[in-house]
N, C-alpha and C. Protein backbone atom coordinates (compact mmCIF):
# COMPACT_ATOMS: atom_id res chain seq x y z
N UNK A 1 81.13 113.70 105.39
CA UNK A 1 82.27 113.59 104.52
C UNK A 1 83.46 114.25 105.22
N UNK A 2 84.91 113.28 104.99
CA UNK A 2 85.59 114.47 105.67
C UNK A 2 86.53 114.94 104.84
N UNK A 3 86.90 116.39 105.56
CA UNK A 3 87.89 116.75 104.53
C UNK A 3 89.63 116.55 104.53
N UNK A 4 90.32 116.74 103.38
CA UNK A 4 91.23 116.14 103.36
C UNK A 4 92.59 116.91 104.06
N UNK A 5 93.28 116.24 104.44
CA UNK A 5 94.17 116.65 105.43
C UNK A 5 95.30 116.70 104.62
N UNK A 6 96.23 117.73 104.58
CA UNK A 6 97.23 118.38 104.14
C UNK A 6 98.58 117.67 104.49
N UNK A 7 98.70 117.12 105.69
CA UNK A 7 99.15 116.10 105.89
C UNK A 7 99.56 114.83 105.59
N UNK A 8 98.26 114.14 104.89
CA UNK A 8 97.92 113.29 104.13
C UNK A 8 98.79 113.30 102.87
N UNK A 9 98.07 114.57 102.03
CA UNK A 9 98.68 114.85 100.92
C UNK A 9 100.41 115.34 100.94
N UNK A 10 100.94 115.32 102.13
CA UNK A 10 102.23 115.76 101.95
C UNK A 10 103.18 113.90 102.16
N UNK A 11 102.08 113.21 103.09
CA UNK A 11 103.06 112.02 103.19
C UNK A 11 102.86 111.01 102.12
N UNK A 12 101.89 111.38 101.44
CA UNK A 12 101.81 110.66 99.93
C UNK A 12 102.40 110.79 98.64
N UNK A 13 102.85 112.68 98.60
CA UNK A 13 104.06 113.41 97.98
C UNK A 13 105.42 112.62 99.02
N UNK A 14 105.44 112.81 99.21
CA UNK A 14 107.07 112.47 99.69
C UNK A 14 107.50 110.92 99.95
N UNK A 15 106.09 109.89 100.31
CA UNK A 15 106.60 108.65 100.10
C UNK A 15 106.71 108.61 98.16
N UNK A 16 105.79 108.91 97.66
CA UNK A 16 105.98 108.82 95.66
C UNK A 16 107.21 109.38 95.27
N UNK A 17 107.49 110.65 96.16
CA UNK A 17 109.07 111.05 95.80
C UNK A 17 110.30 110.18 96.02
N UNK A 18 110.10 109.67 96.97
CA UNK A 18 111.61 108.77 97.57
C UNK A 18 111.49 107.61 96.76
N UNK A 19 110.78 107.10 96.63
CA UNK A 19 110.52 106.14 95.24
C UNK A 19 110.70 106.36 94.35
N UNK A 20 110.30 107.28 94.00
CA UNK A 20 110.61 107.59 92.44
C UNK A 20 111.79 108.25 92.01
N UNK A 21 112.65 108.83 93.42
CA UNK A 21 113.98 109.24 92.94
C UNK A 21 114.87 108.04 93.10
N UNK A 22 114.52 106.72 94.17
CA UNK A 22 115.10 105.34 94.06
C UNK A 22 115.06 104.73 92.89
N UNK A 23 113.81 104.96 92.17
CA UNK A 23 113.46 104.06 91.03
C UNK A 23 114.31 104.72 89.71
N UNK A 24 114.35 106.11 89.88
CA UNK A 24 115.12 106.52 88.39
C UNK A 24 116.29 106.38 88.93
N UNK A 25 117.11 106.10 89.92
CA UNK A 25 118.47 105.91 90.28
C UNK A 25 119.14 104.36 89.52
N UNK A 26 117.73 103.25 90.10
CA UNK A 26 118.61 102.44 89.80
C UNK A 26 117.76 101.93 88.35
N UNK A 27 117.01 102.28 87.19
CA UNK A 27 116.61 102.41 86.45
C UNK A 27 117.98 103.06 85.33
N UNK A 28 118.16 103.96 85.88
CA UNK A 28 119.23 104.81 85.28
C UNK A 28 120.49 103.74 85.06
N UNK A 29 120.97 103.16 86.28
CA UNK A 29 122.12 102.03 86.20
C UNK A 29 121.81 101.06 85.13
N UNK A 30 120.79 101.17 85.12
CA UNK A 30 120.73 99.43 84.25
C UNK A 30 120.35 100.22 82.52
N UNK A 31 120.16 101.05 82.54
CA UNK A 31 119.52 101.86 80.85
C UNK A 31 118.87 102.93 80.82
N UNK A 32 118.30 103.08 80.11
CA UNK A 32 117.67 104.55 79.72
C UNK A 32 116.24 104.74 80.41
N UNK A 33 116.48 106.04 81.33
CA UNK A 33 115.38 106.05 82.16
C UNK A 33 114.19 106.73 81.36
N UNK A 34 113.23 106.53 81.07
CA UNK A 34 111.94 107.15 80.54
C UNK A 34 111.93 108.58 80.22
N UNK A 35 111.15 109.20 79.75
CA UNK A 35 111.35 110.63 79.42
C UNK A 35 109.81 111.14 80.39
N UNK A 36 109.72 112.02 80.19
CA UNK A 36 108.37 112.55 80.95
C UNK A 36 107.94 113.55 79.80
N UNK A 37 106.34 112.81 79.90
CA UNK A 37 105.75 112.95 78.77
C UNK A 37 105.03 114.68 78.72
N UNK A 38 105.12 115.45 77.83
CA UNK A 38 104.79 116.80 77.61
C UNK A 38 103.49 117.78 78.08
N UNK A 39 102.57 116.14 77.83
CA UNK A 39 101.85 116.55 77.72
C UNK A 39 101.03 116.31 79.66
N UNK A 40 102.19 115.85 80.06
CA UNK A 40 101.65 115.58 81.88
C UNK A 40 101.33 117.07 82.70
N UNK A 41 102.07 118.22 82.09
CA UNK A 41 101.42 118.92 83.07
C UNK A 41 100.02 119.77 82.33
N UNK A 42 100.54 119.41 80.70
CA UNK A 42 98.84 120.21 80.33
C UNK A 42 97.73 119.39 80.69
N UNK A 43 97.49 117.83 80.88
CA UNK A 43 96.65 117.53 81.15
C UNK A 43 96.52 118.36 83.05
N UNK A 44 97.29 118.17 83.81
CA UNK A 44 97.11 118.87 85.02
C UNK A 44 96.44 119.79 84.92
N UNK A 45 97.11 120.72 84.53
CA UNK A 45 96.68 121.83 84.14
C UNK A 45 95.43 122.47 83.92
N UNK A 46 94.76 121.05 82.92
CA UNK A 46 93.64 121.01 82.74
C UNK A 46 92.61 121.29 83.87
N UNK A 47 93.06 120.02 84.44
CA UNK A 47 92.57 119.34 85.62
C UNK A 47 92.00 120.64 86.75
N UNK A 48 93.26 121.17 87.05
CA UNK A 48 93.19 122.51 87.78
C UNK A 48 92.25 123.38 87.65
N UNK A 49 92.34 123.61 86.24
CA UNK A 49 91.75 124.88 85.67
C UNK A 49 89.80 123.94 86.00
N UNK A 50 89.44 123.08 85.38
CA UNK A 50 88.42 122.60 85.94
C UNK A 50 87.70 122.60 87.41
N UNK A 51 88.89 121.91 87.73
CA UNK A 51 88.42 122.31 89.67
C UNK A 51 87.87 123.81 90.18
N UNK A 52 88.85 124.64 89.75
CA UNK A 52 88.73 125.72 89.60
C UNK A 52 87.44 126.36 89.16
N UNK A 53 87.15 125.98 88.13
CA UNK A 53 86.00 126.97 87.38
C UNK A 53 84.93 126.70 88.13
N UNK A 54 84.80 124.95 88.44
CA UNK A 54 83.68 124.42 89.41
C UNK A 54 83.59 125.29 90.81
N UNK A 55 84.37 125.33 91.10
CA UNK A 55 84.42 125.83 92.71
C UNK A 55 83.76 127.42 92.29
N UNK A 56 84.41 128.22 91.64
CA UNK A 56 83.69 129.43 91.12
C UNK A 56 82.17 129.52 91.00
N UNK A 57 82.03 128.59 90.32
CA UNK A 57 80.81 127.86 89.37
C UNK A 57 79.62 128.00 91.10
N UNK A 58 79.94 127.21 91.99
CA UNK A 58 79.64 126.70 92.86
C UNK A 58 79.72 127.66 93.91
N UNK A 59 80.67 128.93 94.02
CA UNK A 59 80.98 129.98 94.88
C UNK A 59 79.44 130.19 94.60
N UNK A 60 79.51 131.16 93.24
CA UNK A 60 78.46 132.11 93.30
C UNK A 60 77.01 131.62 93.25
N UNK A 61 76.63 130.42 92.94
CA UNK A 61 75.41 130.17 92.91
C UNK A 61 75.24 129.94 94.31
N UNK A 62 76.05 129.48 95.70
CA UNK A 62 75.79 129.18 97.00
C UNK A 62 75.54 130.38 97.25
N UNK A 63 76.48 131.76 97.04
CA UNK A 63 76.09 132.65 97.51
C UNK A 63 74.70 133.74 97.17
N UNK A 64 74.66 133.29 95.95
CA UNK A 64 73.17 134.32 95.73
C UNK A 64 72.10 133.16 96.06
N UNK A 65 72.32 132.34 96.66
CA UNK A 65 71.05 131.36 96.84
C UNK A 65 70.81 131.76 98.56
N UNK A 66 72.42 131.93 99.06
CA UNK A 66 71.99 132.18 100.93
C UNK A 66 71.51 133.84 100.45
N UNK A 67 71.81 134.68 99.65
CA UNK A 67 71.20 136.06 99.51
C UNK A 67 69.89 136.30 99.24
N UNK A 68 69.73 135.17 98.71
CA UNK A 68 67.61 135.18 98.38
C UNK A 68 68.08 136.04 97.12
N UNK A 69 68.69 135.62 96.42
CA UNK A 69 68.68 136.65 94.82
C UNK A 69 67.16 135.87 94.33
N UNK A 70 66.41 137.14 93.63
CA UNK A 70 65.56 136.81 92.75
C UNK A 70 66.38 135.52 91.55
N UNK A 71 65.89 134.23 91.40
CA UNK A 71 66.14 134.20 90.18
C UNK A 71 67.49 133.17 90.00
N UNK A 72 67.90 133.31 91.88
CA UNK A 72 68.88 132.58 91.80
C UNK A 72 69.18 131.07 91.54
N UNK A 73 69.70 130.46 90.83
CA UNK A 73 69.91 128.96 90.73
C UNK A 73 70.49 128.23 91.50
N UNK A 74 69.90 127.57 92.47
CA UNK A 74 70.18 126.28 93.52
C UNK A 74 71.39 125.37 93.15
N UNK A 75 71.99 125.05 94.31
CA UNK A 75 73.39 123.99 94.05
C UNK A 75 71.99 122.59 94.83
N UNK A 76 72.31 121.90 93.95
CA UNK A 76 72.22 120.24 94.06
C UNK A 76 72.91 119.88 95.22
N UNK A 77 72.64 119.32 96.55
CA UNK A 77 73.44 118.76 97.04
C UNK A 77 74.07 117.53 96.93
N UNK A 78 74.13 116.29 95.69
CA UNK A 78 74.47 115.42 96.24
C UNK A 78 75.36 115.96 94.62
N UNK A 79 75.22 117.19 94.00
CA UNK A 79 76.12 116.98 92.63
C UNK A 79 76.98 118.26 94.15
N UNK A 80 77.12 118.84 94.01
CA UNK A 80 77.88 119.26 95.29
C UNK A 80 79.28 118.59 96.19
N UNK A 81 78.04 117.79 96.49
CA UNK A 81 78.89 116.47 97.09
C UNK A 81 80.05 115.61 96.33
N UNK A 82 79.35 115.39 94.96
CA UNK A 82 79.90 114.44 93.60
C UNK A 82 81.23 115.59 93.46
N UNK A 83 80.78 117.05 93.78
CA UNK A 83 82.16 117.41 92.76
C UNK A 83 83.48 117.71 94.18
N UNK A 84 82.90 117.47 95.23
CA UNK A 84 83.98 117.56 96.19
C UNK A 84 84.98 115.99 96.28
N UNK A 85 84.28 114.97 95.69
CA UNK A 85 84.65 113.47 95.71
C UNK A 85 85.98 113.74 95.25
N UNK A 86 85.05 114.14 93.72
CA UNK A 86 86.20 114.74 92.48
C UNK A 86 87.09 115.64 92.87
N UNK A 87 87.37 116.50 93.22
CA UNK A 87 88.33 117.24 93.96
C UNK A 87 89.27 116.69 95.12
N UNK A 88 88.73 115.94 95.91
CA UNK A 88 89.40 114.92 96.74
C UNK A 88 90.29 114.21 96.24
N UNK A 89 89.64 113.22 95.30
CA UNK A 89 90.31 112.21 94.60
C UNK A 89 91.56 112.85 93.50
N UNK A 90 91.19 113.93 92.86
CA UNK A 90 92.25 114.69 92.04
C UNK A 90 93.43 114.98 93.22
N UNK A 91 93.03 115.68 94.32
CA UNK A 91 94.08 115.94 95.04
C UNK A 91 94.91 114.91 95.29
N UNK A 92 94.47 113.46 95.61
CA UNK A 92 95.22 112.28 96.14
C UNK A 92 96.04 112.32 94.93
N UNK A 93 95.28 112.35 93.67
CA UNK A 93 95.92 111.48 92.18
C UNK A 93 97.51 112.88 92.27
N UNK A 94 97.31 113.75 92.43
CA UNK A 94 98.19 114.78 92.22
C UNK A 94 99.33 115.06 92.83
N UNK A 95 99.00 114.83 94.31
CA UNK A 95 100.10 114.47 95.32
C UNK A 95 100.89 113.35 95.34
N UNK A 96 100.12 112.01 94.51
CA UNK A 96 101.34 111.02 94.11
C UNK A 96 101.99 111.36 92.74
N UNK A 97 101.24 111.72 91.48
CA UNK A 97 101.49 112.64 90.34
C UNK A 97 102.78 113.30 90.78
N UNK A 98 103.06 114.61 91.75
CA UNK A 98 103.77 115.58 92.04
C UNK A 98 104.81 114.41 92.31
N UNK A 99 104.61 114.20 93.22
CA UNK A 99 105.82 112.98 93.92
C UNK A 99 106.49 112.16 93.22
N UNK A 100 106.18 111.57 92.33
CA UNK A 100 106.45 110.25 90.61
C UNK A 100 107.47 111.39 90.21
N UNK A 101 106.82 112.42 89.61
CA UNK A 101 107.62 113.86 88.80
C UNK A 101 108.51 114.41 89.46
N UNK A 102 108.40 114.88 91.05
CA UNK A 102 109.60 115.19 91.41
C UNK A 102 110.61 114.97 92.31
N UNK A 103 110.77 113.07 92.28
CA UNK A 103 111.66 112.09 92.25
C UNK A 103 112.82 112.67 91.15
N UNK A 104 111.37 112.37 90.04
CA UNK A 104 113.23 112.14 89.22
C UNK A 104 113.40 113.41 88.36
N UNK A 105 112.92 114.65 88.48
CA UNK A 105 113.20 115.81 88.19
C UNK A 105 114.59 115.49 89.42
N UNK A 106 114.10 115.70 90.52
CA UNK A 106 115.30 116.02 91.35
C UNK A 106 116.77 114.68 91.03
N UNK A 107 116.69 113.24 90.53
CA UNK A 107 117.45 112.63 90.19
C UNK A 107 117.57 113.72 88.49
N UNK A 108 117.08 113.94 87.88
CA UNK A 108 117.82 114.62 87.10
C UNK A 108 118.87 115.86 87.04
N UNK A 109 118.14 116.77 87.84
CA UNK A 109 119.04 117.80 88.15
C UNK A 109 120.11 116.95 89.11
N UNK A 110 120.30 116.04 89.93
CA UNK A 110 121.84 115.82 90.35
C UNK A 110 122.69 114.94 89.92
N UNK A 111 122.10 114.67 88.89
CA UNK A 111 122.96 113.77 87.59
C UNK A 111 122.59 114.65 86.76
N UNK A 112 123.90 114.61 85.39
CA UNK A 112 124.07 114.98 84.27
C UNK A 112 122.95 115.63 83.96
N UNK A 113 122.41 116.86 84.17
CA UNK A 113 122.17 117.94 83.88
C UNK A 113 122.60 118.82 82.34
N UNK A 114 123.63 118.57 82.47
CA UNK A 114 123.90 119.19 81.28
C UNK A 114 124.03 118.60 80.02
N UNK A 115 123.23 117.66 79.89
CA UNK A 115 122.71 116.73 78.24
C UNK A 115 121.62 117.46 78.62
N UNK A 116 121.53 117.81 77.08
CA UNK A 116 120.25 119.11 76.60
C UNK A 116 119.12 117.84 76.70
N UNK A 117 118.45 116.49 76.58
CA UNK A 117 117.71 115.59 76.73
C UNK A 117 117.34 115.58 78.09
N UNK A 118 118.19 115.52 79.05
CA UNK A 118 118.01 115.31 80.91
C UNK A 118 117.95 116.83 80.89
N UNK A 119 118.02 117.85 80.72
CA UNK A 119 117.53 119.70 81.11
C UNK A 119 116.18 119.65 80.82
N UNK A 120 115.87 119.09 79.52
CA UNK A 120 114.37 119.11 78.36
C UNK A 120 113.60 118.59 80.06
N UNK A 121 113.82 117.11 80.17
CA UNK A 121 113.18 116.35 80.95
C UNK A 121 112.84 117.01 82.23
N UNK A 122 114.06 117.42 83.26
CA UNK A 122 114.26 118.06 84.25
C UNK A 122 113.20 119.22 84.16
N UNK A 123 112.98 120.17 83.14
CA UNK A 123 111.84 121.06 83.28
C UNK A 123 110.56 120.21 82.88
N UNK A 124 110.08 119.81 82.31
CA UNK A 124 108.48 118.93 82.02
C UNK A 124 108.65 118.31 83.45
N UNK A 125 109.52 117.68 83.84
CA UNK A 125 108.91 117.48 85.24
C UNK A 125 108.59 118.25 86.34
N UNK A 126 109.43 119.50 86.15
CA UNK A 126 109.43 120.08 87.40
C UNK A 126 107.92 121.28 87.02
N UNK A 127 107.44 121.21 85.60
CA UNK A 127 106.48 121.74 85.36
C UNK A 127 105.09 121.10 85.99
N UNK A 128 105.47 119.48 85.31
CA UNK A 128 104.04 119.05 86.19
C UNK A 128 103.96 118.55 87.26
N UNK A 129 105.20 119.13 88.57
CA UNK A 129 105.32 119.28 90.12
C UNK A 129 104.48 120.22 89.93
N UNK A 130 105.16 121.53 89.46
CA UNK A 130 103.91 122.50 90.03
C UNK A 130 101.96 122.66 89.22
N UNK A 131 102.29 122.21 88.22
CA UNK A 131 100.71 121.89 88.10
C UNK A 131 100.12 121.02 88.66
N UNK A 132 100.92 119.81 89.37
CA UNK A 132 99.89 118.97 90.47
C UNK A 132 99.56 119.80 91.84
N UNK A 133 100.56 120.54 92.26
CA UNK A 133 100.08 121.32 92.73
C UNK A 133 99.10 122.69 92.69
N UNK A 134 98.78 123.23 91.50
CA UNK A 134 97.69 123.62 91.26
C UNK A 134 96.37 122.63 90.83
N UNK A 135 96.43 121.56 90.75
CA UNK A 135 95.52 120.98 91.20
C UNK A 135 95.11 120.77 92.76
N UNK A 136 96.00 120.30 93.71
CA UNK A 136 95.48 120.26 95.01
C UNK A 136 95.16 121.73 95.65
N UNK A 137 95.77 122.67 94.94
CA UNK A 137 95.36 124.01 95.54
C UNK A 137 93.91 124.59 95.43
N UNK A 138 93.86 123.87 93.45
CA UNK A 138 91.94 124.33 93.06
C UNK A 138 91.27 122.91 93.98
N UNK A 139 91.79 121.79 94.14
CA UNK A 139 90.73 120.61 95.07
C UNK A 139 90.57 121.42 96.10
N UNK A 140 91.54 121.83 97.10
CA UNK A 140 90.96 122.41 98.58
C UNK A 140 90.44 123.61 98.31
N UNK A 141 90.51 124.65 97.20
CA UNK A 141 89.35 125.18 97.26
C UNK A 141 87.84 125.11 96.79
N UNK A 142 88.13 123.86 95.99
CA UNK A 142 86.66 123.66 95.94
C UNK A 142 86.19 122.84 97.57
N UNK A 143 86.65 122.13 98.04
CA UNK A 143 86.61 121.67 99.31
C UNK A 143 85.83 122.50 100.16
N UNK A 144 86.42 124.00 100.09
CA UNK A 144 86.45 125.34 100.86
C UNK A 144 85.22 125.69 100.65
N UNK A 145 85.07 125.82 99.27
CA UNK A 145 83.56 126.25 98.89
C UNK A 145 82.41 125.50 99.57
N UNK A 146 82.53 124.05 99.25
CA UNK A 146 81.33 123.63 99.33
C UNK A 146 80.84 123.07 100.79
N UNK A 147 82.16 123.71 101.62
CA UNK A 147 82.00 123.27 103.41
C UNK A 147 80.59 123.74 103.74
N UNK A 148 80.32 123.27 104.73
CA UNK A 148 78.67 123.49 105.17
C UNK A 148 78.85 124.93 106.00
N UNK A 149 77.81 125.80 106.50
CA UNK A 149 78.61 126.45 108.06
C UNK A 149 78.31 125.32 109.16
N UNK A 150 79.25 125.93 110.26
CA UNK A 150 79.21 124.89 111.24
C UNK A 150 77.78 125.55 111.90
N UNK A 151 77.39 124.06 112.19
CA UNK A 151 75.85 124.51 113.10
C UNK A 151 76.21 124.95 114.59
N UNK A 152 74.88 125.72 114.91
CA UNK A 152 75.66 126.31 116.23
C UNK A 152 74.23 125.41 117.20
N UNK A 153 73.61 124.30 116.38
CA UNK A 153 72.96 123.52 117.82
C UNK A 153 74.05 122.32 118.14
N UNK A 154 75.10 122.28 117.62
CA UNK A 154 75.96 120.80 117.57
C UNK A 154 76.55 121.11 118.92
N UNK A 155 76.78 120.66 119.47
CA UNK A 155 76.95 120.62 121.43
C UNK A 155 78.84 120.23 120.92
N UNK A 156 79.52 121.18 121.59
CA UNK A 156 81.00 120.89 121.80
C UNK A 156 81.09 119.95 122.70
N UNK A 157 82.36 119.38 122.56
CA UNK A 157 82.62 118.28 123.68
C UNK A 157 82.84 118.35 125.11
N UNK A 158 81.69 117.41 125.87
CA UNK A 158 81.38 117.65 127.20
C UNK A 158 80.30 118.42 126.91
N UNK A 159 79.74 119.38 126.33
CA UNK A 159 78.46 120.06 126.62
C UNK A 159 77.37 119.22 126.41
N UNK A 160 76.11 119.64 126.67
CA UNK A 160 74.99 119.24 125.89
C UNK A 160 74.16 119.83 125.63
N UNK A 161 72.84 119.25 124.45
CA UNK A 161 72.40 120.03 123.39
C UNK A 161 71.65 120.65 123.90
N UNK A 162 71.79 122.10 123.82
CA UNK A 162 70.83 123.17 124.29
C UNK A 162 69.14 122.78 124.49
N UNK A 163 68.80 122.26 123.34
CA UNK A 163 67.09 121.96 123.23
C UNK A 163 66.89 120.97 124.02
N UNK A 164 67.84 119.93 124.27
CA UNK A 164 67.65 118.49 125.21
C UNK A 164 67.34 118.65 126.97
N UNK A 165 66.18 118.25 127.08
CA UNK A 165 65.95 117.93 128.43
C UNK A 165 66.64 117.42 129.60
N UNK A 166 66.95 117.58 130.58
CA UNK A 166 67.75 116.82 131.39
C UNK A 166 66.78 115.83 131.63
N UNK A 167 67.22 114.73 132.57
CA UNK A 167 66.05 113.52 133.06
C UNK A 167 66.11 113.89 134.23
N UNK A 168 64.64 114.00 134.87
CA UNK A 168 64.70 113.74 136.20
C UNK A 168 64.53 112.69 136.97
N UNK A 169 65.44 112.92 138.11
CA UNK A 169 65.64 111.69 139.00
C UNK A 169 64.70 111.23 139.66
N UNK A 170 64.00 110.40 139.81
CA UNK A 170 62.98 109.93 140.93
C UNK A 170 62.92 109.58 142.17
């Protein structure tokens, strides 16, 4: 599985942003641009706080399981696996999420700002900018958690594998 690149998630925020501050620009010209709904960053929020608890959830049972705790309860590897998907995929959904929201937060703050309706708006969006970003912050740490250690028989590039035989020549 691989993990997700920060990179990724920044050129997927910023292409959803330039769009979405194009789209409430000329949205805006022609009528009334949409409101942003209240409840977008508590569902985030949610979201976060979930990732979060999992990765916790998932800290401590990895670690008293490599400790040999009496008693300790085993992580599943393929629910392991299932909840890093989920964390992945939240991160993607969040980084275009963030990007949609702060398009036109930022078209709001540089238009008319000061109608108490476009201020209202301007914060709910710029709220669930930063709760999509506490979602990709709890995805890469659940990410973090559930990384393997790196094996130390895996041969770096150009080497080869310690246990492997050479062939001899005849």
């Amino acid at each position: 599985m691989k993990t997700l690149r920060i990179r990724t998630l920044a050129g997927v925020f910023a292409i959803a942003m330039l769009l979405s501050w194009s789209g409430a620009r000329l949205w805006d010209t022609f009528g009334t641009l949409p409101g942003v709904p209240v409840a977008a960053p508590i569902v985030l929020a949610l979201i976060a706080v979930a990732l979060f608890a999992t990765a916790l959830s998932l800290r401590s049972r990895l670690r008293a399981q490599r400790e040999r705790q009496p008693g300790a309860k085993g992580v599943d590897p393929l629910a392991a696996a299932r909840s890093v998907v989920f964390g992945q995929a939240s991160a993607l959904v969040a980084a275009l999420v963030a990007g949609l929201y702060g398009g036109t937060c930022v078209f709001l703050i540089a238009s008319k700002l000061d109608q108490d309706p476009r201020r209202q708006q301007a914060i709910y969006a710029a709220l669930a900018v930063l709760t999509a970003f506490a979602v990709i912050a709890a995805a890469l740490f659940l990410e973090r958690v559930c990384k393997l250690p790196d094996d130390d028989d895996t041969p770096q590039p150009g080497q080869q594998r310690p246990h492997q035989h050479q062939q001899h020549r005849r």
